[in-house]
Each structure stands twice: as structure tokens, then as C-alpha cells.
Protein backbone atom coordinates (compact mmCIF):
# COMPACT_ATOMS: atom_id res chain seq x y z
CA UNK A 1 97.28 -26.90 7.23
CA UNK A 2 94.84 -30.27 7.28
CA UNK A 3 94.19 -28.99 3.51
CA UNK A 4 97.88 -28.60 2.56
CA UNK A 5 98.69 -32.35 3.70
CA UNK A 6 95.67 -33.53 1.82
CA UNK A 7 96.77 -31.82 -1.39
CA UNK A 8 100.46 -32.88 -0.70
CA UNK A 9 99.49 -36.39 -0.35
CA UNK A 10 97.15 -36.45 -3.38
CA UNK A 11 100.32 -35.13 -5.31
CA UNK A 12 102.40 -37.96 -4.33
CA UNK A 13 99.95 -40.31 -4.84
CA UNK A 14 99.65 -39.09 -8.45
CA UNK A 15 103.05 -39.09 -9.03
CA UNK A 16 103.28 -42.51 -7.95
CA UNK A 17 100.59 -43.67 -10.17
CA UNK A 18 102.43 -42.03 -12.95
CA UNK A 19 105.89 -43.11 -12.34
CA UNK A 20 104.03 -46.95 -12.11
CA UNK A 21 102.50 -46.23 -15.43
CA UNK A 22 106.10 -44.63 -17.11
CA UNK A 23 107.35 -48.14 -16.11
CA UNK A 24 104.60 -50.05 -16.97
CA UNK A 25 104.91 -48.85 -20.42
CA UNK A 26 108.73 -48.71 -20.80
CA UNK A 27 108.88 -52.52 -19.30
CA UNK A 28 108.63 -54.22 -23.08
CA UNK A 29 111.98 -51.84 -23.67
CA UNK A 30 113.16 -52.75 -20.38
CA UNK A 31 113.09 -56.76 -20.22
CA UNK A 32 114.10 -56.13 -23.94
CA UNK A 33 117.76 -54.66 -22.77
CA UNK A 34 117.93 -56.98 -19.76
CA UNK A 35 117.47 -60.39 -21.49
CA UNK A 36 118.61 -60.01 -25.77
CA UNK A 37 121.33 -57.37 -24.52
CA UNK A 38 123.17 -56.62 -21.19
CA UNK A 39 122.54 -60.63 -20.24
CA UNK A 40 124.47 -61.56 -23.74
CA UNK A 41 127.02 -59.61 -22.68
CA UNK A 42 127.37 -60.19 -19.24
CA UNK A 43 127.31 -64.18 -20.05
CA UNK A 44 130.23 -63.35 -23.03
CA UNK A 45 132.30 -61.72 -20.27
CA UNK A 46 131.79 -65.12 -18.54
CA UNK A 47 132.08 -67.19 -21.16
CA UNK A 48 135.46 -65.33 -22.01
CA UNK A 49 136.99 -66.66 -18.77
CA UNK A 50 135.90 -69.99 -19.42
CA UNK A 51 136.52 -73.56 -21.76
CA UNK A 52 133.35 -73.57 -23.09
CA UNK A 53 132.68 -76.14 -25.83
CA UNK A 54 128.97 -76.15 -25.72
CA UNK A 55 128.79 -80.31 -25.49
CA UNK A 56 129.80 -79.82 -21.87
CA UNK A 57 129.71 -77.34 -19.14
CA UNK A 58 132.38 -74.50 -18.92
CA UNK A 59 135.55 -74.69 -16.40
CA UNK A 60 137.13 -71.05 -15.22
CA UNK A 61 140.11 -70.72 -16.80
CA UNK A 62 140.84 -67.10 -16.07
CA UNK A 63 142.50 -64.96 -19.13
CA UNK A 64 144.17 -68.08 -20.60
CA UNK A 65 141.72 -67.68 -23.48
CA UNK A 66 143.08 -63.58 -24.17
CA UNK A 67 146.74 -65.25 -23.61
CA UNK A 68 146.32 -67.79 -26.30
CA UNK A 69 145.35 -65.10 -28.81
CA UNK A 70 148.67 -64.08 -28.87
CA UNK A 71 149.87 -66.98 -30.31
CA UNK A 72 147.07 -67.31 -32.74
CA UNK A 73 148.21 -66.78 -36.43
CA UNK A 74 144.73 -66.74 -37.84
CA UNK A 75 143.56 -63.92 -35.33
CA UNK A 76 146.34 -62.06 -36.38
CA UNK A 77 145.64 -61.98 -40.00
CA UNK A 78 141.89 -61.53 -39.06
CA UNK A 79 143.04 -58.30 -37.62
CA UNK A 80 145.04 -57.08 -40.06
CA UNK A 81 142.59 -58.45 -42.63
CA UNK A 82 139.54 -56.17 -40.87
CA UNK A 83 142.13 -53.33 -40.52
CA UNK A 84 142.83 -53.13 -43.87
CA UNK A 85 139.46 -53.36 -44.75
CA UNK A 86 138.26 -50.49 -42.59
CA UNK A 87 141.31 -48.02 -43.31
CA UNK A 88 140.47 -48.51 -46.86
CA UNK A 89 136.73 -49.10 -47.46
CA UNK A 90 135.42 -46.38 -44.81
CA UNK A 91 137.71 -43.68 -46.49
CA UNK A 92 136.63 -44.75 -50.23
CA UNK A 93 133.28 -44.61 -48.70
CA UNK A 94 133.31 -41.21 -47.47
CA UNK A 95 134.92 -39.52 -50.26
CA UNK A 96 132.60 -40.76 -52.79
CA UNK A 97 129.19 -40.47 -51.07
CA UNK A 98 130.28 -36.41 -50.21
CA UNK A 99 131.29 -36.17 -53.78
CA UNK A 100 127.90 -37.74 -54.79
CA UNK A 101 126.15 -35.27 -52.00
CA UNK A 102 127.33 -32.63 -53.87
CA UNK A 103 126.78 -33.91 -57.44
CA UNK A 104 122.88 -34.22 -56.23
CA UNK A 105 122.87 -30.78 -54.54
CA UNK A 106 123.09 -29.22 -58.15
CA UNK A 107 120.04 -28.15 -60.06
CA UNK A 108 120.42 -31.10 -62.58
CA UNK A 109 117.76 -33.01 -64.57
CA UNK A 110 115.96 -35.87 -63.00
CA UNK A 111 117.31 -35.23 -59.90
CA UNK A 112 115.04 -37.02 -57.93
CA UNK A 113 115.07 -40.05 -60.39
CA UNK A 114 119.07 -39.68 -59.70
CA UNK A 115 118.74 -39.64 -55.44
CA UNK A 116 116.45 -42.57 -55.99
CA UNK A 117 118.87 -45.04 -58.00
CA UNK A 118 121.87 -44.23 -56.04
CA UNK A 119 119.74 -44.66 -52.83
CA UNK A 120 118.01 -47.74 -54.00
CA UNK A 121 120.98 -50.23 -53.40
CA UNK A 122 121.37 -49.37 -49.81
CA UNK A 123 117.40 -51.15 -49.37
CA UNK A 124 118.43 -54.13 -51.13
CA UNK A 125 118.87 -57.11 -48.49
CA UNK A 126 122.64 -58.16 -47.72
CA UNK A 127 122.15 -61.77 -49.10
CA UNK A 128 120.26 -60.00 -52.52
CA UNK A 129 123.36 -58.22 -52.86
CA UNK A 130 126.03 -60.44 -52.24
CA UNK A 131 124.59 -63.14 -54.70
CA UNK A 132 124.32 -60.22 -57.12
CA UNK A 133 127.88 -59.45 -56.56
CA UNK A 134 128.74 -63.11 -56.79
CA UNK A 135 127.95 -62.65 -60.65
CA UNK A 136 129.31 -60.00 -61.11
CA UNK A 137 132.97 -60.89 -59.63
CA UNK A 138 132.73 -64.17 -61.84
CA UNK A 139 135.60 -64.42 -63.54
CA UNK A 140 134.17 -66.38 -66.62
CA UNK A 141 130.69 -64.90 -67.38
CA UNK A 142 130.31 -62.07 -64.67
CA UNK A 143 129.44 -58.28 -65.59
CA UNK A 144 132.89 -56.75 -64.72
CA UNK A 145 135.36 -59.32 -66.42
CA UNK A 146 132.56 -59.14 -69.92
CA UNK A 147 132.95 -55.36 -69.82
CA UNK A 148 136.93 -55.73 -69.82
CA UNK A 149 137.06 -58.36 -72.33
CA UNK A 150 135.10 -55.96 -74.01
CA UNK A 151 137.88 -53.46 -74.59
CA UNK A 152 140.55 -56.16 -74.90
CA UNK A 153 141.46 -56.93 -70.92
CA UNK A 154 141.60 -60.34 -69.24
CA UNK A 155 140.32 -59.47 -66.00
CA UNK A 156 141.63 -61.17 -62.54
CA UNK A 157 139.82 -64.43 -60.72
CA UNK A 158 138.48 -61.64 -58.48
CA UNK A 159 137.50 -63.60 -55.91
CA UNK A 160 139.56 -66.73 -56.37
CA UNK A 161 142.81 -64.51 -56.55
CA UNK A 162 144.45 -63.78 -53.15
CA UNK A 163 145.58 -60.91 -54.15
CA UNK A 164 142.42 -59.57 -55.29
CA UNK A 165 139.67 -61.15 -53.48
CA UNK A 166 139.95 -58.33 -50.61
CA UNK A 167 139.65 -55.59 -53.05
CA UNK A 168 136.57 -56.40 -54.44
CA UNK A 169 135.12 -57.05 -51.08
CA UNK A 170 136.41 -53.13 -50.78
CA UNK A 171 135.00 -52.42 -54.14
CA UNK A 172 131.87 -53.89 -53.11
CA UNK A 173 131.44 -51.92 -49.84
CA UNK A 174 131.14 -48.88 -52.20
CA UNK A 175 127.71 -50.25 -53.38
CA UNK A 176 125.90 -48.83 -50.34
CA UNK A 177 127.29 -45.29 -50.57
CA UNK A 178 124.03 -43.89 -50.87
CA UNK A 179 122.58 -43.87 -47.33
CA UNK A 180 125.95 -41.45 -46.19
CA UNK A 181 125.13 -39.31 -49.54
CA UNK A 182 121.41 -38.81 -48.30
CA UNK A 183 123.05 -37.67 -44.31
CA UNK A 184 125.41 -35.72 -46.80
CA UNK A 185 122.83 -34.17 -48.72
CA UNK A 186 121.00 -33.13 -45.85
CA UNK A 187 123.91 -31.27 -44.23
CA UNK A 188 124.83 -29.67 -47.30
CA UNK A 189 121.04 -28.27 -47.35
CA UNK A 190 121.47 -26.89 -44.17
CA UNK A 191 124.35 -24.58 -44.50
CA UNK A 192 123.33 -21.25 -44.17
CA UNK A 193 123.34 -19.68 -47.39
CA UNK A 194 124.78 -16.21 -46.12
CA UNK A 195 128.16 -17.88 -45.37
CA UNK A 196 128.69 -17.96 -49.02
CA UNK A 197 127.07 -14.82 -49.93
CA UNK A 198 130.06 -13.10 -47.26
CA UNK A 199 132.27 -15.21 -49.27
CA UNK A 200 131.34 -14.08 -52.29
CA UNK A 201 131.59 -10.34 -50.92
CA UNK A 202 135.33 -11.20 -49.85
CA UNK A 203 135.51 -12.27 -53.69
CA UNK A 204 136.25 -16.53 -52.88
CA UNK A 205 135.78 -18.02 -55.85
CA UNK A 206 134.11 -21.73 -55.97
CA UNK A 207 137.22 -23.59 -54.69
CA UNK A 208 137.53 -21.21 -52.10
CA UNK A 209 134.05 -21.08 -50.74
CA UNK A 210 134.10 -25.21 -51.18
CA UNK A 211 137.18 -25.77 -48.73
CA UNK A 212 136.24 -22.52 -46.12
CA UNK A 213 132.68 -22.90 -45.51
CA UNK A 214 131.36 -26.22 -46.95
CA UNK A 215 133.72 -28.45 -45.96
CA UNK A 216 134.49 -26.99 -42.41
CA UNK A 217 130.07 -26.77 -42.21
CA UNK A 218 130.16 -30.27 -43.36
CA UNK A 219 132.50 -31.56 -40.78
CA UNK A 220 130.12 -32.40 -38.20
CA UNK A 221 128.43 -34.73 -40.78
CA UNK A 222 131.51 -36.32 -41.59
CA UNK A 223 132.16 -37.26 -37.93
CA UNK A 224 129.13 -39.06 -37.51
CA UNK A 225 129.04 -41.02 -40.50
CA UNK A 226 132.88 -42.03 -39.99
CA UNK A 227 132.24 -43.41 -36.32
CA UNK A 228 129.25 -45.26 -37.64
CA UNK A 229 130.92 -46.67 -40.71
CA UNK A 230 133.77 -47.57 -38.84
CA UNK A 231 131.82 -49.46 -36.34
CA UNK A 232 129.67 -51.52 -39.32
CA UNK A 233 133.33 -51.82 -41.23
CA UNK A 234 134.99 -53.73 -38.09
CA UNK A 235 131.25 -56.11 -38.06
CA UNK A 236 131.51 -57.40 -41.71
CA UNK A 237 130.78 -61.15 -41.67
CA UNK A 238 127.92 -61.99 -44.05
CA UNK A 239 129.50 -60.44 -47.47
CA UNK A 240 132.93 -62.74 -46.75
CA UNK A 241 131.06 -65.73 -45.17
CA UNK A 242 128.79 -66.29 -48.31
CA UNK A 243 131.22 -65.69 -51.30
CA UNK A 244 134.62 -66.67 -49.72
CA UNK A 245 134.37 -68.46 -46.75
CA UNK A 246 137.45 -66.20 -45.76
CA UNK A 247 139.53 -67.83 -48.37
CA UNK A 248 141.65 -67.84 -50.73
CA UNK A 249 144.35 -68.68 -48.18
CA UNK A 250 142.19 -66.63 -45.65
CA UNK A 251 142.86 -62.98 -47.57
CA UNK A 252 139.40 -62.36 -46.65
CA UNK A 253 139.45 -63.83 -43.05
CA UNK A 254 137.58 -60.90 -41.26
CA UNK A 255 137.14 -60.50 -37.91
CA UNK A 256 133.93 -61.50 -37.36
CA UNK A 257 133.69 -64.41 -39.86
CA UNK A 258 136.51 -65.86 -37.33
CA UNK A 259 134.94 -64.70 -34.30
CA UNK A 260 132.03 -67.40 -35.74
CA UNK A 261 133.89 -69.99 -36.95
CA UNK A 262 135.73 -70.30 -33.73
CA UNK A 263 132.10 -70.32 -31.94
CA UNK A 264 130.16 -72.14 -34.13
CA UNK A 265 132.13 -74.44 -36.47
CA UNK A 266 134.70 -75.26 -33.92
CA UNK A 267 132.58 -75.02 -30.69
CA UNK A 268 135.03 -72.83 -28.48
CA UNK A 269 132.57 -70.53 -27.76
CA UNK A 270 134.93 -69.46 -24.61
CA UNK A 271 137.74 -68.30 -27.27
CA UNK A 272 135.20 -66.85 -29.13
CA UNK A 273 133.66 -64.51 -26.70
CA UNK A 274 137.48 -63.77 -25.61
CA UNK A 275 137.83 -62.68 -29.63
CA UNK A 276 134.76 -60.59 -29.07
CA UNK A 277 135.85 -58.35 -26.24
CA UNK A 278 139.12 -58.19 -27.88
CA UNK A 279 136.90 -56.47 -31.39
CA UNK A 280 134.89 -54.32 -28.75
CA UNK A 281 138.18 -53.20 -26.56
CA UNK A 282 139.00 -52.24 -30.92
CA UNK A 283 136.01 -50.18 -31.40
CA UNK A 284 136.02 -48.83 -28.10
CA UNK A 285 139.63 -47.21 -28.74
CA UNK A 286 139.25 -46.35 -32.06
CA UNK A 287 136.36 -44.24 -31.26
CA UNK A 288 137.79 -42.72 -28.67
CA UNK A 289 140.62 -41.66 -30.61
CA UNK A 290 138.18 -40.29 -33.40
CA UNK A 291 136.33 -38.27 -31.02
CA UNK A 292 139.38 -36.96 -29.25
CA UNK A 293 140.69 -35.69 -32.65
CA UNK A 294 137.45 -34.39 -33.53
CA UNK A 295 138.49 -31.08 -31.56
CA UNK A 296 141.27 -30.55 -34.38
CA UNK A 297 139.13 -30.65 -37.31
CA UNK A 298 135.13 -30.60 -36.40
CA UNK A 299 133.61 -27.14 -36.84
CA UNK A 300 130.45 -25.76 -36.25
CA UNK A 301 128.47 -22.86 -37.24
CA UNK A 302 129.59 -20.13 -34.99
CA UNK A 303 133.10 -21.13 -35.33
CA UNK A 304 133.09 -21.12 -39.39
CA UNK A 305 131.50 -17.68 -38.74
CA UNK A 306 134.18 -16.28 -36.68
CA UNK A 307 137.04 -17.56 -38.99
């Protein structure tokens, strides 16, 4: 019996020592989340409730700050400018990296030479990027309007056009398309290969085996990289705030580009944080409504089997 409490204690003790270590060692991670994460948002919720200029100290002013965004033109067209944006850039997005995923899954020449340059622009900094795409979009000597002269087009002010500066932030977006193919790639690599062989059996021709077993096997890959590019597509800012400022005549006001102006070129960093619970409450429901739906058209491996 003495023995048994000995042993039990010397088992606690040890666990205790070990649990003290776990935390010791998960502590960096720990004050990490604490102080550059749940305390910035805690102190938005705050600040969302609150006049805060940053010159002075905030007053409570309870949800006047969400009640004034109804009146807001400019968050409006923010809105509708990000919505746009997202409805048209994450689709684009999708279609072509899948099609490029299964371009690269063929036995081609230089295929690794072809993953690598379609992968490549998806490591090149934002800022790189954007100034490259500043030249090109220019309408006098940049790369796309040379090309169309070229062949006997005057091509648009791109970017100083209001009508066409939000497209080619769209067009733009479709520079990065290689990350998804690479997820892509690697989902089309893992369908089991006797799904087709029973479709071949039941005679499906390409078509057929393309829309019954790799797009259904492919589904769960496309509902991951939709949530995620849906989240990044609602937190554009640098692209817009470096080549147009949201202009002309705020066509390419996004969201976020807003969201900073209002907290650091105007101060009202109380309106700001209200806009940025308002974007999160966004997310929030349009990824809920994603993964709700996902029971309509997200298969998996056993049920592709059994259809």
C-alpha cells in the first residue's frame, strides 16, 4: 500500500514537471496570441465603441460608429467595390489554376521547367509585383497597350479609366494562380487511379470520366482553396493602395484600403475598427454559407465510389 502511494505520487509529480515544461515551451506561442493577436482584437472591439482620434483619449459612444456606416457613401461603394472584386477574381482564379492543374498533370515536355514558371510569380514580393504591373498597365509605353498597338488596337488608360481600372486589378489577381494549381496538382495526383480504370470498364469516355470522378474527387480541393481565396480577396489593400490610391473616382476603393484611410489618414481609428468588425461579421457569413453548401456539392472518396 506505502509502495502504491509512493509510486502514485512520483507519477504526479512527473506529470507536473511535464505539464510545467509543455508550457514552458509553448509560452513564446502563448504571449505571442495574447499580446500581437486576441489583445488587437479585444482593444478593436473597444475601440469600435469609442471616438477615438488618436491625438486624444477615446469617449464611449456605444454603436453610433456601426450607425453612421449606414449613411456612409464611400463604405458603400467600398463594399460593393470588394464584392465585385471577390465574386469575380476568386472564380477567374479557380477556373484557371484547375485548368492549369490539369494542363501540368499531362506527360508534356519540360514539365518541371513549366510548374516552375507558372509557380514562380506567386514568390515574387507584393510591392515587386505591383510596380511590375504598374508598367505593364501604362497606357503609353506599358507591355499590354505595345502588344495591342501591335496588331492595330488603342488600348484603354487601364488604370486611369474608371471603367477599367477594377478589371485590371481583377486581371492582375490572376498573376498568382500558381500556388492553387500546385494544391490542384496535388489532389489531382491523389485520385485513385482505379476510379478511372471502372470508368473505363463502364466505357466513359474522357469527358465523362473528367466530370464523374475528377471533378467530384477534386471537390474537396476546391473547397479549401475557395474559403482561403475568398478570405485574402475581401483583405486586398496593398495592390490598390500603391497604383490607385482607390481612384479614379474611387472604382478601386476596396475595403481595406478604406478601412486604413479612415484609421490612418483621417485618424478615426474608432470608425475604423467599427469598419473592421463590419469586414469580419462579412467573412464570418460568407464562410459559413460556403461551408453549409459544401454538403450539396463536396464529395469524397467513398461517396464517388458508391455513385
Amino acid at each position: 500500500m506505502t509502495q502504491h502511494r509512493t509510486q502514485s505520487r512520483h507519477l504526479s509529480a512527473l506529470a507536473r514537471r511535464e505539464a510545467i515544461e509543455g508550457y514552458l515551451f509553448i509560452s513564446p506561442w502563448l504571449l505571442g496570441l495574447l499580446i500581437f493577436t486576441l489583445g488587437p482584437i479585444i482593444a478593436s472591439f473597444y475601440f469600435s465603441l469609442t471616438d477615438f482620434e488618436v491625438v486624444r483619449a477615446p469617449t464611449w459612444v456605444g454603436l453610433q460608429n456601426f450607425g453612421r456606416l449606414w449613411g456612409d457613401r464611400l463604405f458603400w461603394q467600398a463594399l460593393k467595390v470588394s464584392s465585385i472584386y471577390v465574386f469575380t477574381a476568386v472564380p477567374l482564379g479557380l477556373v484557371l489554376s484547375f485548368a492549369l492543374a490539369m494542363l501540368m498533370n499531362q506527360r508534356v515536355r519540360y514539365l518541371s521547367l513549366w510548374r516552375t514558371i507558372y509557380y514562380v510569380p506567386t514568390l515574387v514580393p507584393v510591392i515587386a509585383s505591383t510596380m511590375l504591373w504598374l508598367w505593364i498597365f501604362n497606357p503609353e509605353f506599358g507591355l499590354l497597350n505595345t502588344m495591342l498597338r501591335s496588331v492595330g488596337i488603342d488600348g484603354p488608360l487601364w488604370l486611369g479609366h474608371s471603367q477599367w481600372a477594377l478589371p485590371s486589378l481583377i486581371l492582375m489577381s490572376l498573376w498568382t494562380v500558381g500556388g492553387p494549381m500546385l494544391i490542384y496538382l496535388a489532389g489531382l495526383q491523389g485520385i485513385p487511379t482505379d476510379l478511372y480504370e471502372a470508368a473505363d470498364v463502364d466505357g466513359a469516355g474522357g469527358w465523362a470520366k473528367f466530370w464523374a470522378v475528377t471533378v467530384p474527387m477534386m471537390t474537396p480541393v476546391l473547397f479549401f482553396i475557395l474559403i482561403m481565396n475568398t478570405i485574402f480577396a475581401f483583405q486586398v489593400f496593398a495592390q490598390p493602395f500603391i497604383m490607385t490610391e482607390g481612384g479614379p473616382r474611387y472604382a478601386t476603393l476596396f475595403y481595406v484600403l478604406y478601412l486604413y484611410q479612415n484609421a490612418f489618414k483621417f485618424f478615426r481609428m474608432g470608425y475604423a475598427s467599427a469598419l473592421a468588425w463590419v469586414l469580419f461579421l462579412v467573412i464570418l457569413v460568407l464562410t459559413a454559407l460556403i461551408i453549409r453548401s459544401s454538403a450539396l456539392w463536396v464529395f469524397y472518396e467513398g461517396e464517388v465510389r458508391r455513385r
